[in-house]
N, C-alpha and C. Protein backbone atom coordinates (compact mmCIF):
# COMPACT_ATOMS: atom_id res chain seq x y z
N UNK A 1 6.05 1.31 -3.98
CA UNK A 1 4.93 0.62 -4.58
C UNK A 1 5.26 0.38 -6.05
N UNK A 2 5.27 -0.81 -6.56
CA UNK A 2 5.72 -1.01 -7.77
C UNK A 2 4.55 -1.21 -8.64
N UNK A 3 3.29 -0.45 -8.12
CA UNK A 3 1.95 -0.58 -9.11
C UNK A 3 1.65 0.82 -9.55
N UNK A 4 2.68 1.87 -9.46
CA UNK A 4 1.96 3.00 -9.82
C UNK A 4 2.42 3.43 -11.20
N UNK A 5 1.89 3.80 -11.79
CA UNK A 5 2.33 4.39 -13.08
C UNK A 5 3.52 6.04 -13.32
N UNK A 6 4.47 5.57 -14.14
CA UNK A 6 5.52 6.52 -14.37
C UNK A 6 6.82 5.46 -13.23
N UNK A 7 7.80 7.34 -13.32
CA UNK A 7 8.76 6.64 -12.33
C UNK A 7 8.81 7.10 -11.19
N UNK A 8 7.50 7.69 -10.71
CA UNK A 8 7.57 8.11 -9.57
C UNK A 8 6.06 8.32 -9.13
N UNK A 9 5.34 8.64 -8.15
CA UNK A 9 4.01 8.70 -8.10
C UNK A 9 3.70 9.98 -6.75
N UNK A 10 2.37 9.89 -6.48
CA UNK A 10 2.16 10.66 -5.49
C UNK A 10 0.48 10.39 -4.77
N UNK A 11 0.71 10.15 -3.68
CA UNK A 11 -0.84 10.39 -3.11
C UNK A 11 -2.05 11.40 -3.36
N UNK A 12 -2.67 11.37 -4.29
CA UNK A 12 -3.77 12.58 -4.70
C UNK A 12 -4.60 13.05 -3.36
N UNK A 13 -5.11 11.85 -2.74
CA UNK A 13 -5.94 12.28 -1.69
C UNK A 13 -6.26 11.13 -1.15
N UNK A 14 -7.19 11.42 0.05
CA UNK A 14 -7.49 10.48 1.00
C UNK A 14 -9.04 10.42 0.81
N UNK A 15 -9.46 9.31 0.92
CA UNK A 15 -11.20 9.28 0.67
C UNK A 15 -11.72 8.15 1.86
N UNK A 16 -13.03 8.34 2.53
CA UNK A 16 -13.47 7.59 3.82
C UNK A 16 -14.60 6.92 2.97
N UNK A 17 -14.69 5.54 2.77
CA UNK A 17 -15.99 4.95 2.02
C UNK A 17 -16.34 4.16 3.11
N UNK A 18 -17.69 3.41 3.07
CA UNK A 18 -18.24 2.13 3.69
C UNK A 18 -17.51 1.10 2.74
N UNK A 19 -16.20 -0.11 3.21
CA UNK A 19 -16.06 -0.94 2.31
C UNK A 19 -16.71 -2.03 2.97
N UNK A 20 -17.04 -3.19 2.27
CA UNK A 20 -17.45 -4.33 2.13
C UNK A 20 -17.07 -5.58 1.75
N UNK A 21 -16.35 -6.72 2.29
CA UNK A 21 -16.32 -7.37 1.94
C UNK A 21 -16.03 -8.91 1.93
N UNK A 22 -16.57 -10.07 1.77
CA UNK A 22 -16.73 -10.97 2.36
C UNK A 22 -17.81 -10.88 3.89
N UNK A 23 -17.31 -10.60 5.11
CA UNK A 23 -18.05 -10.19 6.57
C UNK A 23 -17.41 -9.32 6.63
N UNK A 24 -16.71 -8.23 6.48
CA UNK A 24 -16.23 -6.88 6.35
C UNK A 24 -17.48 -6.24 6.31
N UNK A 25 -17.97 -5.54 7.14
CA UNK A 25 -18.74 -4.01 6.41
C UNK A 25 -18.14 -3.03 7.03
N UNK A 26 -17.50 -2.05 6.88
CA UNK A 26 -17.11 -1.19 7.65
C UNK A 26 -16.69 0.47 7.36
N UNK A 27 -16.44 1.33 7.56
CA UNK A 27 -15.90 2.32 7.50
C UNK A 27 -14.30 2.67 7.08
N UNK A 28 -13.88 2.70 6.16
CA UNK A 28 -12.49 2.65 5.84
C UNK A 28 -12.24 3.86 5.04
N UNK A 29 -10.53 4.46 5.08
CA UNK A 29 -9.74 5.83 4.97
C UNK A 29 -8.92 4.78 3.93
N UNK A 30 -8.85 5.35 2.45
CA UNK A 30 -8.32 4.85 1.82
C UNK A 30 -7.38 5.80 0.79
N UNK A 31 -6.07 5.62 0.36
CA UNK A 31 -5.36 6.52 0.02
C UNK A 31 -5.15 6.38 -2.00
N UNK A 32 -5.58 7.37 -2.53
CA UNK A 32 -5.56 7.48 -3.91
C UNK A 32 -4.25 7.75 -4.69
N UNK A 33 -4.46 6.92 -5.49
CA UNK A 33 -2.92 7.13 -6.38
C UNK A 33 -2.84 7.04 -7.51
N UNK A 34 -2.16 7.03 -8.67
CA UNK A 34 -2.34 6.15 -9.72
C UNK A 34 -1.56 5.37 -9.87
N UNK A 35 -2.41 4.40 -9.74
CA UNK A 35 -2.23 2.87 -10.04
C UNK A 35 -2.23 2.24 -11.23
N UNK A 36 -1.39 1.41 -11.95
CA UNK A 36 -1.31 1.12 -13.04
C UNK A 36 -1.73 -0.55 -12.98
N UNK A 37 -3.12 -0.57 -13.78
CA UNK A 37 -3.79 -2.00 -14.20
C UNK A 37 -4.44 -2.29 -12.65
N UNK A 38 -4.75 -1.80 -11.36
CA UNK A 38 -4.68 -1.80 -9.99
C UNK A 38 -6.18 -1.15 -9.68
N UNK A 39 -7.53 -1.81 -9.18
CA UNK A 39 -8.53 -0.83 -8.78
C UNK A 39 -8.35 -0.30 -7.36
N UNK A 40 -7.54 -1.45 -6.41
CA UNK A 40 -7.19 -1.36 -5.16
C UNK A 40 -6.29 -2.25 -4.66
N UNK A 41 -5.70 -1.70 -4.06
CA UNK A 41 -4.12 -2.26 -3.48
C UNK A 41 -4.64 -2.21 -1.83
N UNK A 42 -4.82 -3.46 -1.35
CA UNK A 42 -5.01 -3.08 0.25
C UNK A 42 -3.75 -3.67 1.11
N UNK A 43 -3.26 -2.77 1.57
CA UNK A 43 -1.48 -3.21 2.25
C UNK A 43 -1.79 -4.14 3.52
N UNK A 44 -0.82 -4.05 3.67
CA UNK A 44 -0.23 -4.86 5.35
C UNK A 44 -1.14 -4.49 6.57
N UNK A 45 -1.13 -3.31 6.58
CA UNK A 45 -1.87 -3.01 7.70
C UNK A 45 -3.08 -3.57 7.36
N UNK A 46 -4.06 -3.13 6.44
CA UNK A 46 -4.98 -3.86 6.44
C UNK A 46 -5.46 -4.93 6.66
N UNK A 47 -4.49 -5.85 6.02
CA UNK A 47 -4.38 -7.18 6.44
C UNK A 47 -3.58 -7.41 7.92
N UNK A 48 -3.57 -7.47 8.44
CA UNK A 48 -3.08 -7.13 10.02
C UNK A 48 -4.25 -7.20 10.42
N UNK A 49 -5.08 -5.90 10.30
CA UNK A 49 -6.05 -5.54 11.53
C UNK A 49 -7.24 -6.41 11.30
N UNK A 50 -7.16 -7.24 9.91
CA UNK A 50 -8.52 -8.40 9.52
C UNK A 50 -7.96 -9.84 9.69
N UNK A 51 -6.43 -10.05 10.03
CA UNK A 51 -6.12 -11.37 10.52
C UNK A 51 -6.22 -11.74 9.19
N UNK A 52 -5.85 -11.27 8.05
CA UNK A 52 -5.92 -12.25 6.44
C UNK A 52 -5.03 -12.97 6.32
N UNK A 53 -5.73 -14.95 5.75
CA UNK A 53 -4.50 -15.36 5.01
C UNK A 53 -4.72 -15.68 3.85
N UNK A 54 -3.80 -15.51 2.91
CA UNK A 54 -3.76 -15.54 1.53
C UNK A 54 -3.51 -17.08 1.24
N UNK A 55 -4.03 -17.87 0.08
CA UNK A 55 -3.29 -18.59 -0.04
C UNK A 55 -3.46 -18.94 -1.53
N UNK A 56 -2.37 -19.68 -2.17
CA UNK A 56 -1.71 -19.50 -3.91
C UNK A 56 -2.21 -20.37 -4.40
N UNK A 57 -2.48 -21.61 -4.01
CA UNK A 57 -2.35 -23.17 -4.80
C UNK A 57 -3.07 -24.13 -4.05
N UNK A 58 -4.60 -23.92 -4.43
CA UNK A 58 -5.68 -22.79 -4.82
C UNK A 58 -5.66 -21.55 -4.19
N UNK A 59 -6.18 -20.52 -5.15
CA UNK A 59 -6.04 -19.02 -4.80
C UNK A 59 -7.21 -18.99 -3.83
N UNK A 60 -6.83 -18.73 -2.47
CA UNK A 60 -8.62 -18.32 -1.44
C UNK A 60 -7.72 -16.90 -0.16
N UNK A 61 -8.80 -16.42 0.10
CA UNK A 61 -8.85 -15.59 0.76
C UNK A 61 -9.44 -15.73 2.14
N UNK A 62 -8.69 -15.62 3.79
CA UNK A 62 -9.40 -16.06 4.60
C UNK A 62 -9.34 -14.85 5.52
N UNK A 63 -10.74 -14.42 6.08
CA UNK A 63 -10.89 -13.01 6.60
C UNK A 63 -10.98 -13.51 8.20
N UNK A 64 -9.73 -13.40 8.88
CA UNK A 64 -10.12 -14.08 10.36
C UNK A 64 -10.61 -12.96 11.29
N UNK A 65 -10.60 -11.58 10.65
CA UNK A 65 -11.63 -10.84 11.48
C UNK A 65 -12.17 -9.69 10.67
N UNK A 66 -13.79 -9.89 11.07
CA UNK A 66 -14.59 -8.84 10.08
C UNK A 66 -14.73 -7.62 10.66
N UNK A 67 -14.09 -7.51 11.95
CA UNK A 67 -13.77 -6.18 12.39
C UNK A 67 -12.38 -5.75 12.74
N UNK A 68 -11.70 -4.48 12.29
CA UNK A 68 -10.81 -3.97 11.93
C UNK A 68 -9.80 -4.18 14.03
N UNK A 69 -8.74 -5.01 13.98
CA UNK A 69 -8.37 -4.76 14.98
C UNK A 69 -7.51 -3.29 15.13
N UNK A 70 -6.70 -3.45 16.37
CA UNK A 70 -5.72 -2.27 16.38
C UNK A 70 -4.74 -2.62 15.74
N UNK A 71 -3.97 -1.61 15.59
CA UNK A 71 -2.76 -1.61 15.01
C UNK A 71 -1.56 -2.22 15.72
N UNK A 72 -1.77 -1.54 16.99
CA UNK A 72 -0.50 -1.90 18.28
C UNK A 72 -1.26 -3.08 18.95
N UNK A 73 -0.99 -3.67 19.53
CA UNK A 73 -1.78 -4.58 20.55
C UNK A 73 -0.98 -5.11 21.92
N UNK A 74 0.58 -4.62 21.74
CA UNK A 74 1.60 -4.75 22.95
C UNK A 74 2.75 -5.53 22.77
N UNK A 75 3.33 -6.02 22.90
CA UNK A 75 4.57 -6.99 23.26
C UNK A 75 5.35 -6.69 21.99
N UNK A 76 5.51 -8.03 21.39
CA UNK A 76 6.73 -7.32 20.04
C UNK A 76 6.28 -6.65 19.46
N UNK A 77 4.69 -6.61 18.96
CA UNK A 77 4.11 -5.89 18.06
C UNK A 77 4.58 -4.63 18.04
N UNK A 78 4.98 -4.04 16.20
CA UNK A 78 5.17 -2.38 16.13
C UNK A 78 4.23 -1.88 15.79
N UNK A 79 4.40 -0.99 15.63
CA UNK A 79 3.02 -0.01 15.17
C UNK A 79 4.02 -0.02 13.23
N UNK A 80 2.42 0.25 12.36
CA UNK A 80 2.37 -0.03 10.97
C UNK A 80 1.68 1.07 10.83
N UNK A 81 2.39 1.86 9.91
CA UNK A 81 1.85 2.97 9.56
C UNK A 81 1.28 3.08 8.04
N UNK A 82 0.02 3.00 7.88
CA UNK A 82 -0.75 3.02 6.41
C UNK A 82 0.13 3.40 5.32
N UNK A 83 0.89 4.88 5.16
CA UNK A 83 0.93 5.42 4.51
C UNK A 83 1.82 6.54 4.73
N UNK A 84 3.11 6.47 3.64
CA UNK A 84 4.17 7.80 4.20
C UNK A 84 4.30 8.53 2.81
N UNK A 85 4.52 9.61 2.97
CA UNK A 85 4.10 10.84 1.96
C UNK A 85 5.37 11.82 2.24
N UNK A 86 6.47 11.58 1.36
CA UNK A 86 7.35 12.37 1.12
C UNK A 86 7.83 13.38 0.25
N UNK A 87 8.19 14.85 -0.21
CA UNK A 87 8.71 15.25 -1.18
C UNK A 87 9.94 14.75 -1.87
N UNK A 88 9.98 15.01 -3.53
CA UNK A 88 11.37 14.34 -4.15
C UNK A 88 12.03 16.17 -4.25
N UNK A 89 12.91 16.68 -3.96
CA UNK A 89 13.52 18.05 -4.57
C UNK A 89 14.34 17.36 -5.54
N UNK A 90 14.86 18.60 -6.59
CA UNK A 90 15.19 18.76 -7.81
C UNK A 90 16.71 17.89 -8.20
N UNK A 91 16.96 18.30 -6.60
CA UNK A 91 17.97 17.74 -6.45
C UNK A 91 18.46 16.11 -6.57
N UNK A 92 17.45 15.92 -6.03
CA UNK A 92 17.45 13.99 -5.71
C UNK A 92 17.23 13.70 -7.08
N UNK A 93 16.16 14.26 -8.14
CA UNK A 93 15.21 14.12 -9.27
C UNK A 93 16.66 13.71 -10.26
N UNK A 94 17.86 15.05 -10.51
CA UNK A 94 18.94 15.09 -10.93
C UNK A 94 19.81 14.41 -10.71
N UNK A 95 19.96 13.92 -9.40
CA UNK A 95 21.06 12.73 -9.27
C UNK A 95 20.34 11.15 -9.97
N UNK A 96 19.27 10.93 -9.64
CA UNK A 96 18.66 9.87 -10.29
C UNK A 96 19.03 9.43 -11.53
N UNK A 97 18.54 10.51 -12.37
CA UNK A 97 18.47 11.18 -13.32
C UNK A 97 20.14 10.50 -14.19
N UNK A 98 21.03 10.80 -13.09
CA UNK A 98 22.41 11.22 -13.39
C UNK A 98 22.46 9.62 -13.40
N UNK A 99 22.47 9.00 -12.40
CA UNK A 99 22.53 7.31 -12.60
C UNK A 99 22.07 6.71 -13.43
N UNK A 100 20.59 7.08 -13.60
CA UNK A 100 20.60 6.23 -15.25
C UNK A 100 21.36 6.65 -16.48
N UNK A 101 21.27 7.46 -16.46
CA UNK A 101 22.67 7.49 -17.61
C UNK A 101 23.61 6.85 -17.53
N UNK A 102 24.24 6.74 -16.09
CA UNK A 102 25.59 6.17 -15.79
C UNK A 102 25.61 4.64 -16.10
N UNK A 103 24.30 4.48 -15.43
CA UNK A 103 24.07 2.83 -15.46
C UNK A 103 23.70 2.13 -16.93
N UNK A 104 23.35 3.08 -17.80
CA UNK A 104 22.75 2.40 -18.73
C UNK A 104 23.74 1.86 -19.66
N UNK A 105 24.73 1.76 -20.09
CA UNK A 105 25.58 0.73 -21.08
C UNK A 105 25.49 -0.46 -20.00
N UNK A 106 25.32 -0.36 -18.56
CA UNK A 106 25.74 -1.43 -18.26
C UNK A 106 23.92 -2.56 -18.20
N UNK A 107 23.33 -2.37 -18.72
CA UNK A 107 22.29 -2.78 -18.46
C UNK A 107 21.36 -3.13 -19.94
């Protein structure tokens, strides 16, 4: 996610609100982070299960379903998983760490 603040981030918690919006009313599990300049980031899946299309030039938003489909639905479709939550050890932190140094005259 290239909206979170620092160089690394972490999921604080999970929170269940009523969201709303446009013909949306619904029940939604939404994952907390810090986000930098960001009130809400709603991913892929989301947009998946509401059929959204975006469009740039003019900016509009089109909600082709106000109820949340499934995730899987069969044939090519994969399954999309919200949200993956990994540890960094000290180790990985240090090699990183070790590359920017390495990299930095060249950059």
């Amino acid at each position: 996610m290239l909206a979170v603040q620092g160089s690394r981030s972490k999921i604080n918690t999970t929170v269940n609100v009523r969201f709303e919006y446009q013909g949306i009313n619904t029940d939604q599990s939404f994952d907390v982070a810090n986000l930098s300049d960001y009130n809400m980031i709603l991913g892929t899946p989301w947009m998946y299960q509401h059929k959204v299309l975006i469009g740039l030039n003019p900016a509009r938003i089109a909600i082709g379903s106000d109820e949340p489909l499934p995730l899987v639905t069969g044939g090519d479709t994969k399954y999309l998983l919200g949200a993956t939550v990994f540890s960094v050890d000290d180790a990985l932190l240090a090699a990183h760490e070790e590359l920017l140094a390495y990299a930095e005259p060249l950059c």
